[in-house]
PDB file of N, CA and C in Angstrom:
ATOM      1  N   UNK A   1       0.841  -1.184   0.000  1.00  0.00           N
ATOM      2  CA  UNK A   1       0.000   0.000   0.000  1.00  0.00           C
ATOM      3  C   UNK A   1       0.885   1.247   0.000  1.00  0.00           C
ATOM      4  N   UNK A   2       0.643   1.851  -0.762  1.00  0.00           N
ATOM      5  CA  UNK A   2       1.337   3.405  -0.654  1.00  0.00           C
ATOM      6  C   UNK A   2       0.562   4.373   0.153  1.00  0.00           C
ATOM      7  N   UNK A   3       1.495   5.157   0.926  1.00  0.00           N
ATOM      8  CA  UNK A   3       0.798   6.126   1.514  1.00  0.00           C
ATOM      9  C   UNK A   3      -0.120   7.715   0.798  1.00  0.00           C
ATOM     10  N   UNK A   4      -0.883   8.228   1.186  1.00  0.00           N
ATOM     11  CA  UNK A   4      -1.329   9.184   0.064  1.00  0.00           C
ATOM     12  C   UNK A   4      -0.269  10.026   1.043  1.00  0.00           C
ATOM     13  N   UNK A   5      -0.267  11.172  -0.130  1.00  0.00           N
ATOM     14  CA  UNK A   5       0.591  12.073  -0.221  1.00  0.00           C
ATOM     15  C   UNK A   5       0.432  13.109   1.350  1.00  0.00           C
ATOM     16  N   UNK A   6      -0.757  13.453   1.263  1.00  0.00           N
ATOM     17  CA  UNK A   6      -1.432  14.492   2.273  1.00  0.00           C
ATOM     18  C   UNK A   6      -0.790  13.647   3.659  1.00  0.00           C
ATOM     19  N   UNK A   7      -0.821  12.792   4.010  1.00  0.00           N
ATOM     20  CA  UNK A   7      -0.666  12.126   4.911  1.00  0.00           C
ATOM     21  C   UNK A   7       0.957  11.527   5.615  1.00  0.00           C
ATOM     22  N   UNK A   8       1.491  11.515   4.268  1.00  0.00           N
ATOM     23  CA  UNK A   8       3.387  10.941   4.264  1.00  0.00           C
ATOM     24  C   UNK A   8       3.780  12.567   4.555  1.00  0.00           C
ATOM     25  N   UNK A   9       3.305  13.987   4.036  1.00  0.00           N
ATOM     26  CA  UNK A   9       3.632  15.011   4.482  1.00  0.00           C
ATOM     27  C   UNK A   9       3.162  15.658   5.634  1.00  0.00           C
ATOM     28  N   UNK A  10       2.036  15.031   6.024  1.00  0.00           N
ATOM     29  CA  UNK A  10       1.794  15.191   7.799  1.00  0.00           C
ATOM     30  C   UNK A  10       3.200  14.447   8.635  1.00  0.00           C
ATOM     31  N   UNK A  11       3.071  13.427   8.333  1.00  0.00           N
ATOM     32  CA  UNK A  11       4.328  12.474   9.077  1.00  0.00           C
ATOM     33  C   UNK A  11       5.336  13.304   8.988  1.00  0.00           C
ATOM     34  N   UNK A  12       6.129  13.646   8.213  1.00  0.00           N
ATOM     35  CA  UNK A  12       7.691  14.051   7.741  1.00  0.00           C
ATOM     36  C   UNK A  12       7.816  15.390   8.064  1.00  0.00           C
ATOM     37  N   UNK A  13       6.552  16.359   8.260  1.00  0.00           N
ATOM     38  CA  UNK A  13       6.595  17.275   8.810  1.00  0.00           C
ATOM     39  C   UNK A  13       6.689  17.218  10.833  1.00  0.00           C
ATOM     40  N   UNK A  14       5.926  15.854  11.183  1.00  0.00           N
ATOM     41  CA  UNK A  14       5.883  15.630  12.634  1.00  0.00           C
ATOM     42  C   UNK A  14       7.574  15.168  13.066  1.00  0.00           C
ATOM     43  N   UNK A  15       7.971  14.337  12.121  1.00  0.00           N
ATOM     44  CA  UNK A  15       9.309  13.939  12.121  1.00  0.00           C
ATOM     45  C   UNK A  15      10.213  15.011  11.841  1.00  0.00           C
ATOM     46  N   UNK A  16      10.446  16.066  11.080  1.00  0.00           N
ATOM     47  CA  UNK A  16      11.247  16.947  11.377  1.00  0.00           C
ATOM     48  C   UNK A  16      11.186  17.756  12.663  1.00  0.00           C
ATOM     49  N   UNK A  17       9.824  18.262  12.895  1.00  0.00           N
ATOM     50  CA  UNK A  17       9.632  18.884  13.875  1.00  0.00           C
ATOM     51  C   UNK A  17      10.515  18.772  15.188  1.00  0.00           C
ATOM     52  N   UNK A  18      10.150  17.866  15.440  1.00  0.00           N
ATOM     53  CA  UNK A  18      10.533  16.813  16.446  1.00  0.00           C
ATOM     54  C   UNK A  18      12.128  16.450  16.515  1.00  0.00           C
ATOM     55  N   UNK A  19      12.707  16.220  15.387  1.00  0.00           N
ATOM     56  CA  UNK A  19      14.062  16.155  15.533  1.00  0.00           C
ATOM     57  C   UNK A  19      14.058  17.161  15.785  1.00  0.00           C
ATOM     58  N   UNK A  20      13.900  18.851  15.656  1.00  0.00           N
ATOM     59  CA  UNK A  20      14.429  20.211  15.868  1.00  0.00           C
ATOM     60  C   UNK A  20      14.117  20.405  17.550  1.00  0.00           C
ATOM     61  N   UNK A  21      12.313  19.737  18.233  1.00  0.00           N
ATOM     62  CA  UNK A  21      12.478  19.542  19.150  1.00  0.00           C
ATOM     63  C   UNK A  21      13.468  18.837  20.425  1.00  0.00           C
ATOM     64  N   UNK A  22      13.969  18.254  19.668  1.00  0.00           N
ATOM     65  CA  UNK A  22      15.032  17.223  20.318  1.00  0.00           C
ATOM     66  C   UNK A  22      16.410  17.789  20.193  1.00  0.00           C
ATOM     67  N   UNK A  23      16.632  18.260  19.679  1.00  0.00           N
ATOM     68  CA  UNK A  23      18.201  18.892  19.596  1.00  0.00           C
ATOM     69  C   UNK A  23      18.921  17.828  18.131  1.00  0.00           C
ATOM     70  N   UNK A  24      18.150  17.151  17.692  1.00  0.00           N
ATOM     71  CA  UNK A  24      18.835  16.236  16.623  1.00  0.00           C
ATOM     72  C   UNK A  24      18.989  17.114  15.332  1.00  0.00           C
ATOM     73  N   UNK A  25      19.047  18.604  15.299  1.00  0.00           N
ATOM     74  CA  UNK A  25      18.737  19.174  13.862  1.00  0.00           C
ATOM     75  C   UNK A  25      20.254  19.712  13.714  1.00  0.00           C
ATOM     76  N   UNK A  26      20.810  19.910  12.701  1.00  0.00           N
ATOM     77  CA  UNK A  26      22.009  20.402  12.234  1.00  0.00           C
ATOM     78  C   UNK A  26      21.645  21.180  10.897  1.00  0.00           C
ATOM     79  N   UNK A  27      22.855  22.494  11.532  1.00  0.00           N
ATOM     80  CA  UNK A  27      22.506  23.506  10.327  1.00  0.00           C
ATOM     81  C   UNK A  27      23.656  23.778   9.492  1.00  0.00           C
ATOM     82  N   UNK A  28      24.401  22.905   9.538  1.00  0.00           N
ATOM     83  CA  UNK A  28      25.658  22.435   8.470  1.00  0.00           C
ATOM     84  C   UNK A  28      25.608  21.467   7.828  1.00  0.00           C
ATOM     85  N   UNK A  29      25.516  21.567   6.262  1.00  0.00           N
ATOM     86  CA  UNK A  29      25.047  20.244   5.200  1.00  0.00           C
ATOM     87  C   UNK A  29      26.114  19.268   5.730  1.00  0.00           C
ATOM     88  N   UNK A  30      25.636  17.986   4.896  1.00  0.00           N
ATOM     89  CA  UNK A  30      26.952  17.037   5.213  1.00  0.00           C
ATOM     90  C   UNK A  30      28.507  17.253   4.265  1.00  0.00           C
ATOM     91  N   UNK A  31      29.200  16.416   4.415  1.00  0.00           N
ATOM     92  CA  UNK A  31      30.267  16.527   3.156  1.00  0.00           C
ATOM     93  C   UNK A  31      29.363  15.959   2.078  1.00  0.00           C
ATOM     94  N   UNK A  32      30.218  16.663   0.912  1.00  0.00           N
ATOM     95  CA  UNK A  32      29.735  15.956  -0.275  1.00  0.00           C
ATOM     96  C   UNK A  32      29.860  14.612  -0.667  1.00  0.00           C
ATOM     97  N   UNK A  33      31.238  13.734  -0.014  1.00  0.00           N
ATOM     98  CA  UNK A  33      31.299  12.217  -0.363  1.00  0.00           C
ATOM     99  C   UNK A  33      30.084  11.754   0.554  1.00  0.00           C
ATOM    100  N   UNK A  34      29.385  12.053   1.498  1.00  0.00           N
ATOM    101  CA  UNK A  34      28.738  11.603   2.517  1.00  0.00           C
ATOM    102  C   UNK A  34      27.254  11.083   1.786  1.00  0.00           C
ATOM    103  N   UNK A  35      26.754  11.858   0.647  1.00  0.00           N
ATOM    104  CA  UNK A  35      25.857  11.521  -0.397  1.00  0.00           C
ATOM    105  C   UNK A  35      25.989  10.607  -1.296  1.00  0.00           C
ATOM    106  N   UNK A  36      27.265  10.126  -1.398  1.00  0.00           N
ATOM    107  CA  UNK A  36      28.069   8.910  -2.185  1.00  0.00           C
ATOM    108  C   UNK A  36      27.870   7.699  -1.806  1.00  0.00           C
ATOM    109  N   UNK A  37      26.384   7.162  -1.286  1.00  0.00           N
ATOM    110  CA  UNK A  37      26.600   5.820  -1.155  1.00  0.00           C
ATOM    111  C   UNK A  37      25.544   4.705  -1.585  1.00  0.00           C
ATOM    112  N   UNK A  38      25.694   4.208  -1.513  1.00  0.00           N
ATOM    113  CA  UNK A  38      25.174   2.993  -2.053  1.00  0.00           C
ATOM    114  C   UNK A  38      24.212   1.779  -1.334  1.00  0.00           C
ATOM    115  N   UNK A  39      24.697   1.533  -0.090  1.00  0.00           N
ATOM    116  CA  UNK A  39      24.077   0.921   0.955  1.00  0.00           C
ATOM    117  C   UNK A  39      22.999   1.640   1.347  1.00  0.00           C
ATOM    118  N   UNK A  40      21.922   1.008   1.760  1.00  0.00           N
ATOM    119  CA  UNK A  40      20.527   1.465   2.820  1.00  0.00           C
ATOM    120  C   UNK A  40      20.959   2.079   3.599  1.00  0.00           C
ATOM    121  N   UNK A  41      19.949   3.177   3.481  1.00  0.00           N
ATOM    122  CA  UNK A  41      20.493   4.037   4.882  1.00  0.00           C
ATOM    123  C   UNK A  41      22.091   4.718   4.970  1.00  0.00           C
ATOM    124  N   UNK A  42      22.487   4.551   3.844  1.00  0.00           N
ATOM    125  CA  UNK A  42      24.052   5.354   3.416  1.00  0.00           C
ATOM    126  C   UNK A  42      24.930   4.936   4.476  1.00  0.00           C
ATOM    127  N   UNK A  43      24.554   3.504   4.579  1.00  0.00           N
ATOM    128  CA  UNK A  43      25.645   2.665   6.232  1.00  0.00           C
ATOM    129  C   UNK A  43      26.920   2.723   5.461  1.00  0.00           C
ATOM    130  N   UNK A  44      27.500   3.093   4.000  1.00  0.00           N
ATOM    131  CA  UNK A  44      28.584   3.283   3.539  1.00  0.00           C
ATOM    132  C   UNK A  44      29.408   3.805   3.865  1.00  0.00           C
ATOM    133  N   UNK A  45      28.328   5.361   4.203  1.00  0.00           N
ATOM    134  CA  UNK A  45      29.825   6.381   3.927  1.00  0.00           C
ATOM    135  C   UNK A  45      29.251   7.019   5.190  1.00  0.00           C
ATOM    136  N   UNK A  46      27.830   7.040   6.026  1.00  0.00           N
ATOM    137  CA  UNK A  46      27.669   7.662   7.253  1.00  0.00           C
ATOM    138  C   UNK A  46      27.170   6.015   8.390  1.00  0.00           C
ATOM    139  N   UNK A  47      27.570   6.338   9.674  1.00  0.00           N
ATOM    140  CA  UNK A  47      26.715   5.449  10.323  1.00  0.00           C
ATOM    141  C   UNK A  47      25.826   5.595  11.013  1.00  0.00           C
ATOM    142  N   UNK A  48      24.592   4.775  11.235  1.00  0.00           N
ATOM    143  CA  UNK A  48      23.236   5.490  12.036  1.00  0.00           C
ATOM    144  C   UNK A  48      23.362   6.578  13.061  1.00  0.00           C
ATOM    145  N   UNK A  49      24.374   5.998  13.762  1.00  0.00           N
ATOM    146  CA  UNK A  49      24.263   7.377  15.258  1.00  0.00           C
ATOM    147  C   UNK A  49      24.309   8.562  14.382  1.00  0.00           C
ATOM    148  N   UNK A  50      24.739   8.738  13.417  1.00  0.00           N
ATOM    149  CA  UNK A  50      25.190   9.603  13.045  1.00  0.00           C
ATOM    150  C   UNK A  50      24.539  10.852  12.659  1.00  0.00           C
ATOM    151  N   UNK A  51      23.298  10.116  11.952  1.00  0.00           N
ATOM    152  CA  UNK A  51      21.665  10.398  11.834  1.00  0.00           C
ATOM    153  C   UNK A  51      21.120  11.621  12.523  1.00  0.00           C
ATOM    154  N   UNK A  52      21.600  10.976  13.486  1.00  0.00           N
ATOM    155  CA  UNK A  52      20.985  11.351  14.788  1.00  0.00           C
ATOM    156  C   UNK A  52      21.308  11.668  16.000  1.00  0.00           C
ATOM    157  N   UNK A  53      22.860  11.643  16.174  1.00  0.00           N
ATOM    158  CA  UNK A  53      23.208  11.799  17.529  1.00  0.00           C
ATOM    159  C   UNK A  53      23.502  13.402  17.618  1.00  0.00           C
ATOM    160  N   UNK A  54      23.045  13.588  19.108  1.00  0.00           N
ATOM    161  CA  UNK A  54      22.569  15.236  19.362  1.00  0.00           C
ATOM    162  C   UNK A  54      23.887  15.565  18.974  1.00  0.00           C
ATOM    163  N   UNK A  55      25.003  14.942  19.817  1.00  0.00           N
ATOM    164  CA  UNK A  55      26.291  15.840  19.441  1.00  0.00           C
ATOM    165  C   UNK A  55      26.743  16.182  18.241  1.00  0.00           C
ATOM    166  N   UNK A  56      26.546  15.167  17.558  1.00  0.00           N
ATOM    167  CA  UNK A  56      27.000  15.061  16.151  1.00  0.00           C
ATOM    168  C   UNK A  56      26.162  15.989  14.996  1.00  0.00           C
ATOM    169  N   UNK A  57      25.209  15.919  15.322  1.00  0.00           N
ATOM    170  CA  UNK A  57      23.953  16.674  14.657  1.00  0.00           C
ATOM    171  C   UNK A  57      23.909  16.097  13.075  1.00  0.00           C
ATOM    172  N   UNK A  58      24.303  15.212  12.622  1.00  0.00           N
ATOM    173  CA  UNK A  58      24.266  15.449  11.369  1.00  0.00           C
ATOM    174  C   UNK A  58      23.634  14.220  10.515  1.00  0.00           C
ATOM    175  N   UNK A  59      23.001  14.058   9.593  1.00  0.00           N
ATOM    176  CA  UNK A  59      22.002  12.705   9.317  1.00  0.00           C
ATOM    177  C   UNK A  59      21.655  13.044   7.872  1.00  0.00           C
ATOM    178  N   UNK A  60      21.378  11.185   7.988  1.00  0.00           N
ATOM    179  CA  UNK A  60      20.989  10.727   6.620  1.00  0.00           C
ATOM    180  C   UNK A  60      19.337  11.316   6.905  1.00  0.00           C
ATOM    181  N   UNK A  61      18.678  11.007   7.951  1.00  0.00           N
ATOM    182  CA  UNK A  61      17.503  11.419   8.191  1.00  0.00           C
ATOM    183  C   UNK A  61      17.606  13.280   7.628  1.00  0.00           C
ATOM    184  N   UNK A  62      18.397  13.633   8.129  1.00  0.00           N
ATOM    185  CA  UNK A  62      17.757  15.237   8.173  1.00  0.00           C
ATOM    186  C   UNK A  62      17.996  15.631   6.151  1.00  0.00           C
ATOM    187  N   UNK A  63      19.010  14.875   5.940  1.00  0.00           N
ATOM    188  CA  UNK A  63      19.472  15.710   4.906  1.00  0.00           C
ATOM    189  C   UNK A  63      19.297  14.268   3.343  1.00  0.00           C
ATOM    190  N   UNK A  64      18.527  13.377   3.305  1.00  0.00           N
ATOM    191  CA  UNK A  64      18.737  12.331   2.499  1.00  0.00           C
ATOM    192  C   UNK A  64      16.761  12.297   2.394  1.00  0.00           C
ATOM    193  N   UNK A  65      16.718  11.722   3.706  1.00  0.00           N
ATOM    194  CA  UNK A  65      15.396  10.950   4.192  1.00  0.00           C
ATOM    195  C   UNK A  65      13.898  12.042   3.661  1.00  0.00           C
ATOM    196  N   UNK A  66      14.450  13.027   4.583  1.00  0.00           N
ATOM    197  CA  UNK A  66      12.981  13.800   4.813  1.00  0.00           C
ATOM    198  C   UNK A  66      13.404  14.942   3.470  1.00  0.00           C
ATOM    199  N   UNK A  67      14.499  14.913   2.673  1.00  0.00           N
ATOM    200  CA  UNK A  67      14.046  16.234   1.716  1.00  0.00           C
ATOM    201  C   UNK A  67      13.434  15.117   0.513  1.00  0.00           C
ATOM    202  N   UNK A  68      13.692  13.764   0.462  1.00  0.00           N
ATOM    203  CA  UNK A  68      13.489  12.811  -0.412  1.00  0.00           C
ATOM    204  C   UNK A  68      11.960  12.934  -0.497  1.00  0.00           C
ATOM    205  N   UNK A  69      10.965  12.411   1.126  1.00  0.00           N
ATOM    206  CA  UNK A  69       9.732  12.333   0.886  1.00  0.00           C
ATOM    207  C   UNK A  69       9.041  13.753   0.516  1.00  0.00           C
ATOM    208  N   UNK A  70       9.730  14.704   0.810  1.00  0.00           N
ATOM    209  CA  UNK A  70       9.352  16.079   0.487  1.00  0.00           C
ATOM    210  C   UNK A  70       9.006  16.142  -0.973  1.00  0.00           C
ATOM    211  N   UNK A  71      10.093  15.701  -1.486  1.00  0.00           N
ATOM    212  CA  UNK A  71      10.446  16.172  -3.440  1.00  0.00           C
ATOM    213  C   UNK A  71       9.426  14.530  -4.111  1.00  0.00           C
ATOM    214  N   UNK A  72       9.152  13.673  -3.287  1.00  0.00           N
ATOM    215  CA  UNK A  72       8.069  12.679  -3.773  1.00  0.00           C
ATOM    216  C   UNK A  72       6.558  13.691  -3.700  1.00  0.00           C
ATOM    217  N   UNK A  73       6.440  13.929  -2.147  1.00  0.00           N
ATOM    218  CA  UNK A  73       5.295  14.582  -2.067  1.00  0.00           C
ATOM    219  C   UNK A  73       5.148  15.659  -3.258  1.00  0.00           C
ATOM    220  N   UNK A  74       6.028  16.269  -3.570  1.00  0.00           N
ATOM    221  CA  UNK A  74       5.888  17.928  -4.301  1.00  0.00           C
ATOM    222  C   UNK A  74       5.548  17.330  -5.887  1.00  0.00           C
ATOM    223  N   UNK A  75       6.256  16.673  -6.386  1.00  0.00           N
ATOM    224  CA  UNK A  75       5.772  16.067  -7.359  1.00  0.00           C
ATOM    225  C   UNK A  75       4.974  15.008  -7.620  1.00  0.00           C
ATOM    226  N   UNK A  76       4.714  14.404  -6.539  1.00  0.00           N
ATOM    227  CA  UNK A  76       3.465  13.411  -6.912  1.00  0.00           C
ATOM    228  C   UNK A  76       4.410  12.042  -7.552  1.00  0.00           C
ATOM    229  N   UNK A  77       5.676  12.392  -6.982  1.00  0.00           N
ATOM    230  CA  UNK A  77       6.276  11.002  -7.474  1.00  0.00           C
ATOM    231  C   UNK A  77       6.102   9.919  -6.942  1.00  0.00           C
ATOM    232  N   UNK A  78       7.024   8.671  -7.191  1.00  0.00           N
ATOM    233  CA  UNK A  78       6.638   7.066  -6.809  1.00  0.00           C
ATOM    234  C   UNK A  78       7.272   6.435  -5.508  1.00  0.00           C
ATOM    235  N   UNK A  79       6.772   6.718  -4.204  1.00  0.00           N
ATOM    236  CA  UNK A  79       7.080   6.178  -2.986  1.00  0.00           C
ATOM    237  C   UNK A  79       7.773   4.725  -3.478  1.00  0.00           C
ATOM    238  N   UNK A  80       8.960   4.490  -2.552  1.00  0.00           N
ATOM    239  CA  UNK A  80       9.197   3.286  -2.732  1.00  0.00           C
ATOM    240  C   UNK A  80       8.604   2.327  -2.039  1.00  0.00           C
ATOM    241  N   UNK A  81       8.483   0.561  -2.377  1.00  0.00           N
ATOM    242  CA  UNK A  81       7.353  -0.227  -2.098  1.00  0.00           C
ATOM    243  C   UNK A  81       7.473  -0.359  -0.567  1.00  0.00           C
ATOM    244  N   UNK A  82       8.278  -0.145  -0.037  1.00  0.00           N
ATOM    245  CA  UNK A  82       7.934  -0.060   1.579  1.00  0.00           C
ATOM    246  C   UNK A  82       9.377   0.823   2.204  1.00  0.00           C
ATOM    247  N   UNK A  83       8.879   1.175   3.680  1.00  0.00           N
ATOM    248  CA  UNK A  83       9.938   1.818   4.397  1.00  0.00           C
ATOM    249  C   UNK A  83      10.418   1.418   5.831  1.00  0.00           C
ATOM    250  N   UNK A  84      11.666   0.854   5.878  1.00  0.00           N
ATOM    251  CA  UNK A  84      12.082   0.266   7.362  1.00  0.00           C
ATOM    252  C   UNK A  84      12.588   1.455   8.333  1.00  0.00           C
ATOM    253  N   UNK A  85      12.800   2.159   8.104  1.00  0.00           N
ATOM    254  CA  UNK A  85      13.505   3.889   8.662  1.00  0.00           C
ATOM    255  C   UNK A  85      12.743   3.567   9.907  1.00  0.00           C
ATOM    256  N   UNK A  86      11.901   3.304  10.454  1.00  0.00           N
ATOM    257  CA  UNK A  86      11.157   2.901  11.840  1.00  0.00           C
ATOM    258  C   UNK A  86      12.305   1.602  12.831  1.00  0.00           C
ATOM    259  N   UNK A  87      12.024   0.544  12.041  1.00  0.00           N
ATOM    260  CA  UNK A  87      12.796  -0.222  12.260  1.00  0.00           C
ATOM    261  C   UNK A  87      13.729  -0.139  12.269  1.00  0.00           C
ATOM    262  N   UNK A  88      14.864   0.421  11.218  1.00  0.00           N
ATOM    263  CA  UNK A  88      16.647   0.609  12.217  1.00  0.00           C
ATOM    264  C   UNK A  88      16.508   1.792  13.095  1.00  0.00           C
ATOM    265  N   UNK A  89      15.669   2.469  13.159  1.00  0.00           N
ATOM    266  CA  UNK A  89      15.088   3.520  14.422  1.00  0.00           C
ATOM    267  C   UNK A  89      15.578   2.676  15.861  1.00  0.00           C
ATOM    268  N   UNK A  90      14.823   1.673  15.797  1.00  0.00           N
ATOM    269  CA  UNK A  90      14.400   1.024  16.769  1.00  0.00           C
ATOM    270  C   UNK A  90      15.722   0.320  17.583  1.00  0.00           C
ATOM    271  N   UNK A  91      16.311  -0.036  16.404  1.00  0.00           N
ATOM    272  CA  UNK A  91      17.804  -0.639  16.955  1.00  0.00           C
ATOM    273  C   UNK A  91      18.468  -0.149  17.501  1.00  0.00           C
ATOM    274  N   UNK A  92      18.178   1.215  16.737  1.00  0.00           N
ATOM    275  CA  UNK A  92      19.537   2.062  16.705  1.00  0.00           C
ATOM    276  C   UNK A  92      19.456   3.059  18.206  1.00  0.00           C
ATOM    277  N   UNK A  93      18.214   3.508  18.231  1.00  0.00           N
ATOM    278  CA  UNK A  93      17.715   4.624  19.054  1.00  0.00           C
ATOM    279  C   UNK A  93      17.609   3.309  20.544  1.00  0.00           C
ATOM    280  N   UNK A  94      17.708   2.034  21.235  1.00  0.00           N
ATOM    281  CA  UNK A  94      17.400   1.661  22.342  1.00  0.00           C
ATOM    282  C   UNK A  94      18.572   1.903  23.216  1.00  0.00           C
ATOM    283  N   UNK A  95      17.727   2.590  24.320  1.00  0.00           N
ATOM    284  CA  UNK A  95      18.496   3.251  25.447  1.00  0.00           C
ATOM    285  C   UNK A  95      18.677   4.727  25.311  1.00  0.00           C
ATOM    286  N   UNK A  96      18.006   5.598  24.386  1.00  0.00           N
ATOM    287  CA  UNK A  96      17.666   6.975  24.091  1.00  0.00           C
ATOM    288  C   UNK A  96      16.846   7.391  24.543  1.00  0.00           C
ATOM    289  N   UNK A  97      16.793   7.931  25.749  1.00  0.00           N
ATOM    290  CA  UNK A  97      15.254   8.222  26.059  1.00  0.00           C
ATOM    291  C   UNK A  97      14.544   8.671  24.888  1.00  0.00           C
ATOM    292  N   UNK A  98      15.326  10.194  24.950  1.00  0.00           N
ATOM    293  CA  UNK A  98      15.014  11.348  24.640  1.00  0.00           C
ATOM    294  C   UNK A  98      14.538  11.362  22.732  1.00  0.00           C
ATOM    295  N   UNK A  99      14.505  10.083  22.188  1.00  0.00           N
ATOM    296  CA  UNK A  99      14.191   9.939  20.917  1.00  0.00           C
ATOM    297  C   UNK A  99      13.415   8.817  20.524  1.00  0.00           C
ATOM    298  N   UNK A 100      12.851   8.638  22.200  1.00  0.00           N
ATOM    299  CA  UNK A 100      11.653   7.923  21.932  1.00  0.00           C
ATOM    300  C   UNK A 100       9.997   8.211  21.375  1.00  0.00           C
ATOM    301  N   UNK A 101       9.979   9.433  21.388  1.00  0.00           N
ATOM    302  CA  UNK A 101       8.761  10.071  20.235  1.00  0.00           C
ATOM    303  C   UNK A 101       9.189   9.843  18.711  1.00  0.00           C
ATOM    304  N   UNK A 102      10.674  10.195  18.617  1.00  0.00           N
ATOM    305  CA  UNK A 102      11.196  10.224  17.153  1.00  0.00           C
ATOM    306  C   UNK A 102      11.125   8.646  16.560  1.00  0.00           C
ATOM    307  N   UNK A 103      11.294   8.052  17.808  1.00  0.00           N
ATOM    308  CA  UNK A 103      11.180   6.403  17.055  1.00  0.00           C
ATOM    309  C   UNK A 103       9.616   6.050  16.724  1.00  0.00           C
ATOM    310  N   UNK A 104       8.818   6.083  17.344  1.00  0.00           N
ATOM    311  CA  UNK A 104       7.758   6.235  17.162  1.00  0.00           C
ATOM    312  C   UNK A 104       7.305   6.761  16.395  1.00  0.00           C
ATOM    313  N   UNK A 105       7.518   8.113  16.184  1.00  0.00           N
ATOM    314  CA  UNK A 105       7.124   8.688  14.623  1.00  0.00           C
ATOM    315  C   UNK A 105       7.655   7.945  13.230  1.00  0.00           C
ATOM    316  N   UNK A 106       8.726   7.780  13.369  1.00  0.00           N
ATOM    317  CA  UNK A 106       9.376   6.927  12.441  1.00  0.00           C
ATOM    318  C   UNK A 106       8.682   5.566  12.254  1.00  0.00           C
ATOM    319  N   UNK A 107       8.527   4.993  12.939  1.00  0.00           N
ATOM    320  CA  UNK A 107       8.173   3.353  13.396  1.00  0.00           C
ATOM    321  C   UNK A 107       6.421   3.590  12.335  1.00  0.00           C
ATOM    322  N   UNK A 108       5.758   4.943  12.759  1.00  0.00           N
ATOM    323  CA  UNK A 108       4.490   5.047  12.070  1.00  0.00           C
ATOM    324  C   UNK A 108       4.738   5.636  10.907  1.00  0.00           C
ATOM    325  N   UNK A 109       5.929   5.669  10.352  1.00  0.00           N
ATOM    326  CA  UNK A 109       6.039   6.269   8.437  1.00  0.00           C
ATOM    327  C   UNK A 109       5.812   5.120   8.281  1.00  0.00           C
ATOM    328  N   UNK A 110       6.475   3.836   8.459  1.00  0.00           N
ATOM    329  CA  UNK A 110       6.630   2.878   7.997  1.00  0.00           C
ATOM    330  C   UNK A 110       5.571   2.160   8.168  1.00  0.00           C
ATOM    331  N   UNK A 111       4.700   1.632   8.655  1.00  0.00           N
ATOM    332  CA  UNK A 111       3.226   1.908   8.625  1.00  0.00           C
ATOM    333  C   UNK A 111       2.804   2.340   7.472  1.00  0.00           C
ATOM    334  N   UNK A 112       2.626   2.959   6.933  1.00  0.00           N
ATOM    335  CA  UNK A 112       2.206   3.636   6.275  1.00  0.00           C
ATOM    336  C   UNK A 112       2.029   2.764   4.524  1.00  0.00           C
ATOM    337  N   UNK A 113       3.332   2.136   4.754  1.00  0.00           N
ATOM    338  CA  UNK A 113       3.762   1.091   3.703  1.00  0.00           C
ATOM    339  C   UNK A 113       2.851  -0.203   3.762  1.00  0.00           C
ATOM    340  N   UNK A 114       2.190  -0.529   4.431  1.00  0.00           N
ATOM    341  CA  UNK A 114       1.742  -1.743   5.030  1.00  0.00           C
ATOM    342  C   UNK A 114       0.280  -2.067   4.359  1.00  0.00           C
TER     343      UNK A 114
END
């Protein structure tokens, strides 16, 4: 099932939010090789904490993930057939308090696929 549009941009808007609530937002792009990869989730050339960790600030989520469903939503393009971004959430984020809404939000994009 694909998600309708109106609805994947409610989510991705709750999911940014929320990272900015959390301190997970960074206002320095990544490097440019950092877009260079190939693996899910760009486990190539960035690694999950990375996503996401407050100190670090810097992510496949902020800068891959959410401008992706953005530029699907804006054009009415083709969601891919499902989304795990919930699920390595889940791995990744246990023992975080503080990004336990964000997993959850995440955990319900993917949903969405179902």
């Amino acid at each position: 099932m694909k998600p309708s549009y109106a609805i994947a941009q409610k989510k991705i808007d709750a999911i940014e939010a929320e990272r900015k609530r959390i301190g997970y937002w960074q206002s320095e792009p990544l490097d440019s090789d950092q877009y260079d990869f190939e693996r899910a989730f760009a486990m190539d050339t960035m690694a999950f904490p990375q996503w996401n960790n407050p100190r670090l600030l810097v992510g496949w989520l902020q800068f891959i993930f959410i401008p992706r469903v953005k530029e699907i939503v804006a054009t009415a393009g083709e969601f891919p057939p499902r989304s795990m971004v919930g699920a390595q959430a889940v791995r990744e984020f246990d023992g975080a308090p503080e990004a336990s809404d964000l997993v959850r939000l995440l955990s319900e994009f993917d949903v969405l696929f179902k």
